[in-house]
Structures are given as C-alpha cells and as structure tokens.
C-alpha atoms as a PDB file:
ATOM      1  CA  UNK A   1      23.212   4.212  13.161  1.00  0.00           C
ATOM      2  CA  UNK A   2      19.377   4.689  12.981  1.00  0.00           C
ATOM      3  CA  UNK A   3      19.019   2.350  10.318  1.00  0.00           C
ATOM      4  CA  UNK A   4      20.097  -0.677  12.578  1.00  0.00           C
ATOM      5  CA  UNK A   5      18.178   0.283  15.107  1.00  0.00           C
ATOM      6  CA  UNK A   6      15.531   0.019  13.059  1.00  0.00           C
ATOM      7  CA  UNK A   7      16.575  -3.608  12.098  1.00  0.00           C
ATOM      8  CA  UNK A   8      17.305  -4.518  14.865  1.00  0.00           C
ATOM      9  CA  UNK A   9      13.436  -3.171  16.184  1.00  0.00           C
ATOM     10  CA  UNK A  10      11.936  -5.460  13.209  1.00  0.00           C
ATOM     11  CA  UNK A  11      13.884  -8.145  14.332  1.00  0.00           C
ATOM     12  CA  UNK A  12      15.387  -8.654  10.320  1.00  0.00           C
ATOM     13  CA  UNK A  13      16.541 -11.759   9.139  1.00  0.00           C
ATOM     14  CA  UNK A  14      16.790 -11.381   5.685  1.00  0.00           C
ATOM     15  CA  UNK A  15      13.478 -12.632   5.416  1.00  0.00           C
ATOM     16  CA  UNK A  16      11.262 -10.056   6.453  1.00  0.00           C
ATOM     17  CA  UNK A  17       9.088  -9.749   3.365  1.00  0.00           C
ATOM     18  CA  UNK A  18       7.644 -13.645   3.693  1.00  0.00           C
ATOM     19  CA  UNK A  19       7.060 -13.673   7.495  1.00  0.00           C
ATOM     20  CA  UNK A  20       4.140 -12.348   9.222  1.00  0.00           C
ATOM     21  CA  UNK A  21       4.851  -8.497  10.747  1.00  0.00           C
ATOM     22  CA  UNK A  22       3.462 -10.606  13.858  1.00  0.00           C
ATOM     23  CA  UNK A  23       5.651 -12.865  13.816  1.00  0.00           C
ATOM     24  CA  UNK A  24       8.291 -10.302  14.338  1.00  0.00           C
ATOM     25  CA  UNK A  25       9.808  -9.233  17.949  1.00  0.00           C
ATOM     26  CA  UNK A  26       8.701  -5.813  17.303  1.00  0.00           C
ATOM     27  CA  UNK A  27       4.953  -7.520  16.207  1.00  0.00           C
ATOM     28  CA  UNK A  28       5.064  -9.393  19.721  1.00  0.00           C
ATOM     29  CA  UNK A  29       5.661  -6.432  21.642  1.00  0.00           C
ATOM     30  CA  UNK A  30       3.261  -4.643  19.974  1.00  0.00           C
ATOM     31  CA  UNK A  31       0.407  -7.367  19.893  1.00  0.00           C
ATOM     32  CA  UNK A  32       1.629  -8.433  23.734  1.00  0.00           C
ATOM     33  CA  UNK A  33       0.515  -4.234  24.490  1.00  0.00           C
ATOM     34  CA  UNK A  34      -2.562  -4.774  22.498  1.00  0.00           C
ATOM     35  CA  UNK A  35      -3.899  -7.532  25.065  1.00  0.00           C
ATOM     36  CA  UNK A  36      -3.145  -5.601  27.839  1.00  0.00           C
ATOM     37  CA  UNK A  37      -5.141  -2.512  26.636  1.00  0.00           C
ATOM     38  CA  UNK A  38      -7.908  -4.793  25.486  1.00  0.00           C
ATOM     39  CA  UNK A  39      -8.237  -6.205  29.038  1.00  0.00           C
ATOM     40  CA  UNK A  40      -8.387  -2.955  30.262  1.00  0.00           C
ATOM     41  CA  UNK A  41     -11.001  -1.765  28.018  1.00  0.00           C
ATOM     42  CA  UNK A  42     -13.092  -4.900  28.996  1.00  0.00           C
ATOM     43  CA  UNK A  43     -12.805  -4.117  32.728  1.00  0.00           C
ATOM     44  CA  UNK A  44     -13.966  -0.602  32.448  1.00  0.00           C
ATOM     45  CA  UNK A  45     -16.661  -1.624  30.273  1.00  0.00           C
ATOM     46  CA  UNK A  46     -18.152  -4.317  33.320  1.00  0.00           C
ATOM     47  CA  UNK A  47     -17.692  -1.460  35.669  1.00  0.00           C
ATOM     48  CA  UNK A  48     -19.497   0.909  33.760  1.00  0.00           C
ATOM     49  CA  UNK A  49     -21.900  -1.660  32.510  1.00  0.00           C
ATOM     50  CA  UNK A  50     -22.521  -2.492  36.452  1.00  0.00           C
ATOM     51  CA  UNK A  51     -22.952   1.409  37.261  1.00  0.00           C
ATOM     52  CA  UNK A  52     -25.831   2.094  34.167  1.00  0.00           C
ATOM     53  CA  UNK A  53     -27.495  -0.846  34.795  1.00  0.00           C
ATOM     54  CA  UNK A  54     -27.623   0.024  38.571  1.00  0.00           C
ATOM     55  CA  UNK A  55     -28.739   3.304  37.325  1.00  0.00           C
ATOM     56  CA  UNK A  56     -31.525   2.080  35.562  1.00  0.00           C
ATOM     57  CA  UNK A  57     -29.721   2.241  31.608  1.00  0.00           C
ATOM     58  CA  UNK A  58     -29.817  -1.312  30.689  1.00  0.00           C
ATOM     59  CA  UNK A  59     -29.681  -0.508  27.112  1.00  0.00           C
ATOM     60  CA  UNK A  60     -26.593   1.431  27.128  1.00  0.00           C
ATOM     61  CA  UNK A  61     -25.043  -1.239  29.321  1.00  0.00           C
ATOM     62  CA  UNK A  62     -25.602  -3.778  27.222  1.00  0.00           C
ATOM     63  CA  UNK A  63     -24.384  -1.675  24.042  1.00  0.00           C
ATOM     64  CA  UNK A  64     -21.234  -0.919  26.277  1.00  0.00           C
ATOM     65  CA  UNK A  65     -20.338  -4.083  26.728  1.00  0.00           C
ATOM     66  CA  UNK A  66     -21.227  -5.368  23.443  1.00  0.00           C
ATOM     67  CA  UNK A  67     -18.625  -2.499  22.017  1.00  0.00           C
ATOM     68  CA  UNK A  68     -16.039  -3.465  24.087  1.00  0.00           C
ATOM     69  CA  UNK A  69     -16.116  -7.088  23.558  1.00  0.00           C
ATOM     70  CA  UNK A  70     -15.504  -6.378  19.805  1.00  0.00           C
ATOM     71  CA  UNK A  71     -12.922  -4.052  20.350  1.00  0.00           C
ATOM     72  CA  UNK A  72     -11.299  -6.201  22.955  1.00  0.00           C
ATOM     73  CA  UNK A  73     -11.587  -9.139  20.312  1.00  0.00           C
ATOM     74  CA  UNK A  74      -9.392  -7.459  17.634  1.00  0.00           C
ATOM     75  CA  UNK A  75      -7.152  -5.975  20.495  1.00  0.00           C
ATOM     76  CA  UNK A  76      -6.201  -9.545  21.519  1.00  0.00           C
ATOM     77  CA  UNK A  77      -6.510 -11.125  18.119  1.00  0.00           C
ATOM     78  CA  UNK A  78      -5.193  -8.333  15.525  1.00  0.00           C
ATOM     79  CA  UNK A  79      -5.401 -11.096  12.520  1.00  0.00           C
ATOM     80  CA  UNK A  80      -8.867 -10.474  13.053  1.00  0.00           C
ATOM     81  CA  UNK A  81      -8.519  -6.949  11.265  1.00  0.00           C
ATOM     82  CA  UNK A  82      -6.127  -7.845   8.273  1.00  0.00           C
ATOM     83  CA  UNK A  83      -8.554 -11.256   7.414  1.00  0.00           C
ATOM     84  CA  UNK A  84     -11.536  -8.450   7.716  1.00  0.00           C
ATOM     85  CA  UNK A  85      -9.942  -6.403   5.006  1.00  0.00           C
ATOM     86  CA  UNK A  86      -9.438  -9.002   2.774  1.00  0.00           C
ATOM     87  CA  UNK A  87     -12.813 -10.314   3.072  1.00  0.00           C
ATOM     88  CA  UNK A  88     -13.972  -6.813   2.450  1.00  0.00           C
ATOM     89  CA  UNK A  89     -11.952  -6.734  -0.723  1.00  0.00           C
ATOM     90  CA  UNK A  90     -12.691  -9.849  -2.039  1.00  0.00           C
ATOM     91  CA  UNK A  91     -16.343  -8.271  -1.878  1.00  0.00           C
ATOM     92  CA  UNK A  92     -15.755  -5.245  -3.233  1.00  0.00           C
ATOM     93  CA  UNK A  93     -14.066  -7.592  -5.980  1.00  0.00           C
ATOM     94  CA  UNK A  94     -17.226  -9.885  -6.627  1.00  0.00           C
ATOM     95  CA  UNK A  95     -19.571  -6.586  -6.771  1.00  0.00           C
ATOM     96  CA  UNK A  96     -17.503  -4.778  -9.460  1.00  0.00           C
ATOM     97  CA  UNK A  97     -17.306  -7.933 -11.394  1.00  0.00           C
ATOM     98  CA  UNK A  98     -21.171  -8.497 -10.973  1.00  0.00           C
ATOM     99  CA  UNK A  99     -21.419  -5.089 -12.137  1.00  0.00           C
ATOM    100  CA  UNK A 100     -19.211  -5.280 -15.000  1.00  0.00           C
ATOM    101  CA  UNK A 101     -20.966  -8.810 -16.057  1.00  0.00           C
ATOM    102  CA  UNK A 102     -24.401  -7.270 -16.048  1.00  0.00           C
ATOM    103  CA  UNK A 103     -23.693  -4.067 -18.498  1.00  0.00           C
ATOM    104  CA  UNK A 104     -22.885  -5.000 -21.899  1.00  0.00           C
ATOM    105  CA  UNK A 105     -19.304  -4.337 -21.716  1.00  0.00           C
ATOM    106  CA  UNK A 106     -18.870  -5.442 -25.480  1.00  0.00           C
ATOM    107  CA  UNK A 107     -21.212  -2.609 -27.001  1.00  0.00           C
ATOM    108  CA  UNK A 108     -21.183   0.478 -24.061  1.00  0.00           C
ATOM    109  CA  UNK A 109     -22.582   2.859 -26.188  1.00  0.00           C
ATOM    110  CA  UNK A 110     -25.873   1.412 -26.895  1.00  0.00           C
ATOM    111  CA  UNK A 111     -28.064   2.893 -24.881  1.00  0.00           C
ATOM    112  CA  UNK A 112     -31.075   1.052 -23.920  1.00  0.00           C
ATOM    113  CA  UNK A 113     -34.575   2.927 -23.894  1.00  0.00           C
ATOM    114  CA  UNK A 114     -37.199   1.501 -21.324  1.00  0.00           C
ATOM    115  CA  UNK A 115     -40.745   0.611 -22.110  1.00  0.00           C
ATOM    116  CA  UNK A 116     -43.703   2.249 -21.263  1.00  0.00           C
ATOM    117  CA  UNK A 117     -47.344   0.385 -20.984  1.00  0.00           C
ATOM    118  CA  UNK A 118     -49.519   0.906 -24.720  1.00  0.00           C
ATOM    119  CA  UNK A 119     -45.575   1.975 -26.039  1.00  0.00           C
ATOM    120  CA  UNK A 120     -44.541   0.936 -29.552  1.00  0.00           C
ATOM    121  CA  UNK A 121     -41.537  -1.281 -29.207  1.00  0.00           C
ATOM    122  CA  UNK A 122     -38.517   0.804 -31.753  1.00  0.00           C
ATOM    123  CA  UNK A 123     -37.540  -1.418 -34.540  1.00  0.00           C
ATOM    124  CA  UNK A 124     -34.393  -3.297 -34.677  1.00  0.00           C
ATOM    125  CA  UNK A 125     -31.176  -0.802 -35.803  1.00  0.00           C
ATOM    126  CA  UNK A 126     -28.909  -2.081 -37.549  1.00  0.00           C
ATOM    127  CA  UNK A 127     -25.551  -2.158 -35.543  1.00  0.00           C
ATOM    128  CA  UNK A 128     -22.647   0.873 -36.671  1.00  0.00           C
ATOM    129  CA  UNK A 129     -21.049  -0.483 -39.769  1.00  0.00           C
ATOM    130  CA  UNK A 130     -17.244  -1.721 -38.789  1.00  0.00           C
ATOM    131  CA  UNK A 131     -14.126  -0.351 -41.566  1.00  0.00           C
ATOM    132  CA  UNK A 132     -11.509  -3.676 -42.221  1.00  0.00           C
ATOM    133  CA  UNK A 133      -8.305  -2.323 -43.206  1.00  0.00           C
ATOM    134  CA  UNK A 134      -7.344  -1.701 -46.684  1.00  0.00           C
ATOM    135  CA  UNK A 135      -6.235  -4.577 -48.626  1.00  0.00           C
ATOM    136  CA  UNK A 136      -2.171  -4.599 -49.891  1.00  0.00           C
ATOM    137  CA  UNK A 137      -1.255  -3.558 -52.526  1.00  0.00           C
ATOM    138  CA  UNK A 138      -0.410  -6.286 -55.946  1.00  0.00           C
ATOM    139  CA  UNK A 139       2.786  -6.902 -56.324  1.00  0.00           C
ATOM    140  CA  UNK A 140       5.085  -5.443 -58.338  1.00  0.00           C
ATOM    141  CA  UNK A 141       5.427  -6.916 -61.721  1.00  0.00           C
ATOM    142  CA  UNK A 142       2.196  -8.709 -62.237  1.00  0.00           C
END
C-alpha cells in the first residue's frame, strides 16, 4: 500500500527516469512551496532592511537584502541550483584535466630537480632500460 502512495506522490508514468523531477506533480508542489517561502524571505528582508537602515546600519541592510535576493532567486527558480552544480563540475573537470596535462603523466617517476643561480645543470640520464618479452621458441623439427 505504501508503495503506491508513493507513485502516486511522484506522479509515475512509466517514464519517470527521462522527465524532469520538476516536471512531476510532486516537483510542482514542492517548487509552488518554494516561491511562497522565497517571497516571504524577501519581505522580511525589506522590513528589516528598512529598520537597520533607519537605525543607522546601511551596510548590513544592504548585505540583507543582497542575501535574500539570492536566496529568493533559487527559491523561485530551483533549476538555478542543479545548472550551478553542473557548472561547478564541469570545472572541477577542466582543472583536473589541466592538472593531469601539465605533469608528465607518461614518465611519473622522474622527478625533476630545480635550478639554482651559478648551479651546474646535471647531465642528461639515460632513461630506465625497458625488458621486451622473450622471443618463442624454434619449432620443433628444424
């Protein structure tokens, strides 16, 4: 019995996996809620904006309001927070790779030894010598 209430809540049509959660009835109800809380937040950020700046706290008025404007703007627009994330990842993604571009990934064990001003330079090494597998034996008979 729980289990189709909780299809029924998502609002399932078979589908589920290739629609948007917000596109769901649960996902309306939930971002409708959302908008109402963010207007709230706005309006008690104005009145407590008006009351420090009659006070004589511009500053933290302004940083009041300023707060609750971005919190109000992912209240009434929650795509706001998944495209964040992937925009996050996708620069998380680009620094690793930079990172993994600049290190020589095809030797990592060579480590590099910096130079010092009226320093020798090292002469070149010679790179570890590489084993080839051992070659078949003849065949039989020859």
């Amino acid at each position: 019995m729980f289990n189709n209430i909780i299809i029924i809540a998502a609002d399932f049509n078979g589908t589920i996996g290739k629609t948007s959660f917000w596109d769901t009835g649960l996902g309306n109800i939930l971002k409708t809620a959302m908008g109402v809380v963010g207007i709230l937040v706005v309006v008690y950020a104005v009145l407590k904006g008006v009351k420090n700046v009659a006070s004589g706290k511009v500053a933290d008025a302004v940083k009041g309001i300023i707060g609750a404007v971005l919190l109000a703007a992912v209240l009434f627009n929650p795509l706001l927070i998944e495209n964040a994330i992937k925009a996050g990842g996708k620069v998380i993604s680009a620094a690793i790779e930079t990172v993994a571009s600049i290190g020589d990934s095809s030797n990592p064990g060579t480590p590099t030894t910096p130079t010092t001003p009226g320093a020798t330079t090292p002469g070149a090494t010679t790179p570890p010598a590489t084993t080839s597998p051992a070659a078949p034996p003849p065949p039989a008979g020859s």
